[in-house]
PDB file of N, CA and C in Angstrom:
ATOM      1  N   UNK A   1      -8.670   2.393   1.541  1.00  0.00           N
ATOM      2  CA  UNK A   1      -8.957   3.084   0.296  1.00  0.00           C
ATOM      3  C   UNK A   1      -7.939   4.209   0.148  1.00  0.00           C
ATOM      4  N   UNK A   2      -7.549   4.248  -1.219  1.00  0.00           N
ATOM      5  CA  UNK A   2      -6.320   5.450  -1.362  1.00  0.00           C
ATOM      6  C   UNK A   2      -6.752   5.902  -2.846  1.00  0.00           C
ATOM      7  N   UNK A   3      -7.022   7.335  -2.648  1.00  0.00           N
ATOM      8  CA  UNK A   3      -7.578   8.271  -3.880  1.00  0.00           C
ATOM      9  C   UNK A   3      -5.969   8.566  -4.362  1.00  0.00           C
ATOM     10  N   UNK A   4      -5.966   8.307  -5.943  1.00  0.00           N
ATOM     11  CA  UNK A   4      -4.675   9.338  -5.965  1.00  0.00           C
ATOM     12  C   UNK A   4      -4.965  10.620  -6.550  1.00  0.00           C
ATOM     13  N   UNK A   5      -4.066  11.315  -6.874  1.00  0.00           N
ATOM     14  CA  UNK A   5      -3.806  12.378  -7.767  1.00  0.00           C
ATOM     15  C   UNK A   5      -4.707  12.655  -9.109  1.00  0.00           C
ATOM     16  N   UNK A   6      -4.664  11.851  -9.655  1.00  0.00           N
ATOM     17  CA  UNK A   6      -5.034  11.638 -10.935  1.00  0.00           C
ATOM     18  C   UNK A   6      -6.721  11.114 -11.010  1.00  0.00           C
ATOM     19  N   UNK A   7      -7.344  10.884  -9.787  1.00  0.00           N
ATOM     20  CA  UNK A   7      -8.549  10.267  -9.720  1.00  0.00           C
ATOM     21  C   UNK A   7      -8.706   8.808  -9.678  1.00  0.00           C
ATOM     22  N   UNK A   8      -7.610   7.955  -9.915  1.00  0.00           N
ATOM     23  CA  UNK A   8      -8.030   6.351  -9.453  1.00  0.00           C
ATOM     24  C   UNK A   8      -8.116   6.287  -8.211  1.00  0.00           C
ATOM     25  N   UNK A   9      -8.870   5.256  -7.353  1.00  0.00           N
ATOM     26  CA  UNK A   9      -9.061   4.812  -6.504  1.00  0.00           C
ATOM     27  C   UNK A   9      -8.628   3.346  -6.337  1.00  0.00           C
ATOM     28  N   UNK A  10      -7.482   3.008  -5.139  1.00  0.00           N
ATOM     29  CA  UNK A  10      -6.834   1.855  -4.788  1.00  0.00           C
ATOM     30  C   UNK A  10      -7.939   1.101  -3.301  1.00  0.00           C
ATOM     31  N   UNK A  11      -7.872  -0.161  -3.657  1.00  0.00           N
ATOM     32  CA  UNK A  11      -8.744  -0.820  -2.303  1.00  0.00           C
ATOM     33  C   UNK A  11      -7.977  -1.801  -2.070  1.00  0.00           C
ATOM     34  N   UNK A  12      -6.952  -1.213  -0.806  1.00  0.00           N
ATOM     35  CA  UNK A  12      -6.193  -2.840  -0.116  1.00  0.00           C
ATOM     36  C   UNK A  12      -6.751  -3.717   0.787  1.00  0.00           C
ATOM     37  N   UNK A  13      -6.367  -4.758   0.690  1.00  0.00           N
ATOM     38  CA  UNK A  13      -6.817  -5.496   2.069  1.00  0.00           C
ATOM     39  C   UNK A  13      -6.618  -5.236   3.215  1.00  0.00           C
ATOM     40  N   UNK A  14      -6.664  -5.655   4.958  1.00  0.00           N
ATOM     41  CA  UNK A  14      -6.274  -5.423   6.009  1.00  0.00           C
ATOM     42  C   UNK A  14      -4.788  -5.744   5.789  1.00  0.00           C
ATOM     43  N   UNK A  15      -4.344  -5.067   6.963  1.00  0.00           N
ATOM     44  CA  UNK A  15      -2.480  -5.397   6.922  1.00  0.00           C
ATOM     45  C   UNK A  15      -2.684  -6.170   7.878  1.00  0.00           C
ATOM     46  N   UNK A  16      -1.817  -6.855   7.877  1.00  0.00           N
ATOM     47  CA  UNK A  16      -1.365  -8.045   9.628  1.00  0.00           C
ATOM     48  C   UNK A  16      -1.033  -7.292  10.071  1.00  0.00           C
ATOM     49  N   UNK A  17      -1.317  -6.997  11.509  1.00  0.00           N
ATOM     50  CA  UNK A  17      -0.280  -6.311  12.740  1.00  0.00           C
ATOM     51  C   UNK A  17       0.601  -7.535  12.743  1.00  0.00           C
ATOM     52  N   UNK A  18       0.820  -8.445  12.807  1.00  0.00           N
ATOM     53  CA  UNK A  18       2.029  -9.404  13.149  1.00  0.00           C
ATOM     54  C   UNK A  18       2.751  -9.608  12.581  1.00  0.00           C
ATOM     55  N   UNK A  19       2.954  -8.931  11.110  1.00  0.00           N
ATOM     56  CA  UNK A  19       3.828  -8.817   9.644  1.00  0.00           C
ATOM     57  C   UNK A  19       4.374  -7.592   9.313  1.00  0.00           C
ATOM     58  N   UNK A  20       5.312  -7.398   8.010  1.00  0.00           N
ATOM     59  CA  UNK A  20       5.538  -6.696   7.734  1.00  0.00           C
ATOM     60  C   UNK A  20       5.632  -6.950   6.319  1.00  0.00           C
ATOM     61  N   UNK A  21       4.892  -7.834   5.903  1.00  0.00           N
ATOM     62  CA  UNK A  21       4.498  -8.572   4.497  1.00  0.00           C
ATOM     63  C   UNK A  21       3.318  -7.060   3.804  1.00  0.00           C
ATOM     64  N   UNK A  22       3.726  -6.305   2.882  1.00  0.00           N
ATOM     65  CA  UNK A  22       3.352  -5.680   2.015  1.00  0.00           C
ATOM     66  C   UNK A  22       2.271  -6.560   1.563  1.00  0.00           C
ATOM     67  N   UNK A  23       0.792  -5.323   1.135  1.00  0.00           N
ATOM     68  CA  UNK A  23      -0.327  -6.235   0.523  1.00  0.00           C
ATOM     69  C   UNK A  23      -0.378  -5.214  -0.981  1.00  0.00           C
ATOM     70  N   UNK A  24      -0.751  -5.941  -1.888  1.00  0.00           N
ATOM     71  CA  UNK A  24      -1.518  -5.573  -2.683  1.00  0.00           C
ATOM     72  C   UNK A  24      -3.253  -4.759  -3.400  1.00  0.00           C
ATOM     73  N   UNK A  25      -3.355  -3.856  -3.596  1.00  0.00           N
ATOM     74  CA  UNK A  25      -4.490  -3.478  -4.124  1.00  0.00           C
ATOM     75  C   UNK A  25      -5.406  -4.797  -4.787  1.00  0.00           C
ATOM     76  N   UNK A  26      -6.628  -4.955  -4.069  1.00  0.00           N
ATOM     77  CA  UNK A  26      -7.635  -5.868  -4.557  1.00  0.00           C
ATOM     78  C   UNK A  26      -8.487  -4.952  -6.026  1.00  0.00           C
ATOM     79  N   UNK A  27      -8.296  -3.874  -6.229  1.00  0.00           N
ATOM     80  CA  UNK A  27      -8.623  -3.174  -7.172  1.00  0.00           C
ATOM     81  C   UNK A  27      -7.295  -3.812  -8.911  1.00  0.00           C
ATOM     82  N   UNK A  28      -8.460  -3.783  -9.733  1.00  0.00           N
ATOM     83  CA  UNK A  28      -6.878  -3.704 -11.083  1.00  0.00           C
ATOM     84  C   UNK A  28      -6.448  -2.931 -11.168  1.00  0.00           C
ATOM     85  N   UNK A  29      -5.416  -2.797 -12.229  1.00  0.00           N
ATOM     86  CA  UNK A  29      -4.674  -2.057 -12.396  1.00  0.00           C
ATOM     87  C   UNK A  29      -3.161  -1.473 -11.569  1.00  0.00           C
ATOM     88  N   UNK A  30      -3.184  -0.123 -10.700  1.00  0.00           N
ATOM     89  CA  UNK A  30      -1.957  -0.133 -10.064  1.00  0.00           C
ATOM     90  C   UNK A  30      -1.659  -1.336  -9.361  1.00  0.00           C
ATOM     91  N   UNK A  31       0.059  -1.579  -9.107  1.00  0.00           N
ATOM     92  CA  UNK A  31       0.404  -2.795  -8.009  1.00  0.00           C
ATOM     93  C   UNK A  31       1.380  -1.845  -7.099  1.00  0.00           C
ATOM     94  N   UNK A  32       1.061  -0.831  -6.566  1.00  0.00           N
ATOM     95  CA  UNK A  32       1.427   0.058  -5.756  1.00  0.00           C
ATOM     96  C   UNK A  32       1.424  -0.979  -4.204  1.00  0.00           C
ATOM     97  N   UNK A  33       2.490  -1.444  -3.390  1.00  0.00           N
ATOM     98  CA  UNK A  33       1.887  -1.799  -2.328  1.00  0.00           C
ATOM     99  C   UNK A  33       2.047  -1.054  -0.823  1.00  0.00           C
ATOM    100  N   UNK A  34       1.036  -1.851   0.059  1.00  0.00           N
ATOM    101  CA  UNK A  34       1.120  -0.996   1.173  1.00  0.00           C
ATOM    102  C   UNK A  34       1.212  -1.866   2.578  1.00  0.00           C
ATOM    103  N   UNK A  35       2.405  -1.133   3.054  1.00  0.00           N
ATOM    104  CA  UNK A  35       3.204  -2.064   4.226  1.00  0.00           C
ATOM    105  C   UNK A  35       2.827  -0.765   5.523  1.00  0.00           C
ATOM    106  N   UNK A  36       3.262  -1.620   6.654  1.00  0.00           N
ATOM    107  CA  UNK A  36       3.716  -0.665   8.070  1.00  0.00           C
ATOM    108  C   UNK A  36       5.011   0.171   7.652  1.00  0.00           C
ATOM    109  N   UNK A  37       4.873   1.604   7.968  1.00  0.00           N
ATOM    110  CA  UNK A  37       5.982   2.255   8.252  1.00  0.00           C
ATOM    111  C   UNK A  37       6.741   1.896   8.859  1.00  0.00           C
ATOM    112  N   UNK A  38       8.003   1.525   8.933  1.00  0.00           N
ATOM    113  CA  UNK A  38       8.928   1.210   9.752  1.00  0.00           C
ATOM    114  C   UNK A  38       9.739   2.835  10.672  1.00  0.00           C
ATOM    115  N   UNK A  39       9.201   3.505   9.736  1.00  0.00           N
ATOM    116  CA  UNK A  39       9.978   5.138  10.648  1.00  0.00           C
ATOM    117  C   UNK A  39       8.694   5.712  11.656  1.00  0.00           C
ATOM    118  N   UNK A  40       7.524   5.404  11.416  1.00  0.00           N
ATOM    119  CA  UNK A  40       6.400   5.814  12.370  1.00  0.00           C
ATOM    120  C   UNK A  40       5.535   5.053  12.762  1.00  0.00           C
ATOM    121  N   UNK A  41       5.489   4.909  14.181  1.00  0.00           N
ATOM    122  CA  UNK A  41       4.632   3.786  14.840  1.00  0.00           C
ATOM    123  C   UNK A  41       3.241   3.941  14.501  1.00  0.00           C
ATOM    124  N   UNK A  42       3.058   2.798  13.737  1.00  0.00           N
ATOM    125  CA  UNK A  42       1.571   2.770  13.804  1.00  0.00           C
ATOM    126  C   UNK A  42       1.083   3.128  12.202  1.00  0.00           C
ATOM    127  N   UNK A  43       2.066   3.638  11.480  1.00  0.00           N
ATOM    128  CA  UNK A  43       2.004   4.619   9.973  1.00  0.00           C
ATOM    129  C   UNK A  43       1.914   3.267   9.217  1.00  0.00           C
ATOM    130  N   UNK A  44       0.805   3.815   8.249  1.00  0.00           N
ATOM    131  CA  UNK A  44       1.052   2.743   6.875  1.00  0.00           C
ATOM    132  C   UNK A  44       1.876   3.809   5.570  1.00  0.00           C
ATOM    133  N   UNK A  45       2.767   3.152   4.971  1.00  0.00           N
ATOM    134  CA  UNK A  45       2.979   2.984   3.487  1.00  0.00           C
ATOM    135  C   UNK A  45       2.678   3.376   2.374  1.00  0.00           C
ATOM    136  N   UNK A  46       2.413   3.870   1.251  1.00  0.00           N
ATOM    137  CA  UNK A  46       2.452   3.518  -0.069  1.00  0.00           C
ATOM    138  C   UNK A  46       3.200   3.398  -0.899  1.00  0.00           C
ATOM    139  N   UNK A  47       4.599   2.586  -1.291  1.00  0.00           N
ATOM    140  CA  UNK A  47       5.612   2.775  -2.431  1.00  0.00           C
ATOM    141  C   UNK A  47       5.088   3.355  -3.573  1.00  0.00           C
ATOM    142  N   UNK A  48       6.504   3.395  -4.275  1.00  0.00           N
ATOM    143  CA  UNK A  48       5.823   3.074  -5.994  1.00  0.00           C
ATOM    144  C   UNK A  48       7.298   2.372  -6.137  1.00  0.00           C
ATOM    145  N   UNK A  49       7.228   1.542  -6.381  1.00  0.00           N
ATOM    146  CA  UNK A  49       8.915   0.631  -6.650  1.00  0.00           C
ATOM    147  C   UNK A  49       9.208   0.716  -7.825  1.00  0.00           C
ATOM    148  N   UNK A  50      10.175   1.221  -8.181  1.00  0.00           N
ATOM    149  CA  UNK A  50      11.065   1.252  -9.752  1.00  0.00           C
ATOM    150  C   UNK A  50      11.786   0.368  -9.747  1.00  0.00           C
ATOM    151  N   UNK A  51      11.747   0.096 -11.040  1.00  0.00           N
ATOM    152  CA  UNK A  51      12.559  -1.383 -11.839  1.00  0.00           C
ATOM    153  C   UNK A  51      13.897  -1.039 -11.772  1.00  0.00           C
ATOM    154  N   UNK A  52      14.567  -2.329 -11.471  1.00  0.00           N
ATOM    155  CA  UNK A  52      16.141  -2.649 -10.991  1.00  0.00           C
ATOM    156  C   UNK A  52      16.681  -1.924 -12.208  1.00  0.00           C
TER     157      UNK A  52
END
C-alpha cells in the first residue's frame, strides 16, 4: 500500500524476489510502478516514468 501526497491510495501486488519485473497497482487509476531498488538491498521503488 502507498498513500500519496495528494490522498490516493496505490495497492500493488507482491514483487518476485527472483525478478526484477516491475508490478503494477491493482488499484485504477495511477500506473506508477514498483520494482526492487537496484541501489539498496532489499529497497522497493516507486517511479513516475515520463513520456519519451
Amino acid at each position: 500500500m502507498y498513500a500519496a501526497a495528494d490522498g490516493s491510495r496505490l495497492r500493488f501486488p507482491f514483487l518476485d524476489s527472483e525478478s526484477n519485473e516491475p508490478v503494477r497497482p491493482e488499484t485504477p487509476g495511477s500506473r506508477l510502478p514498483l520494482s526492487w531498488d537496484d541501489e539498496a538491498d532489499g529497497a522497493i521503488r516507486i517511479t513516475n516514468p515520463t513520456p519519451a
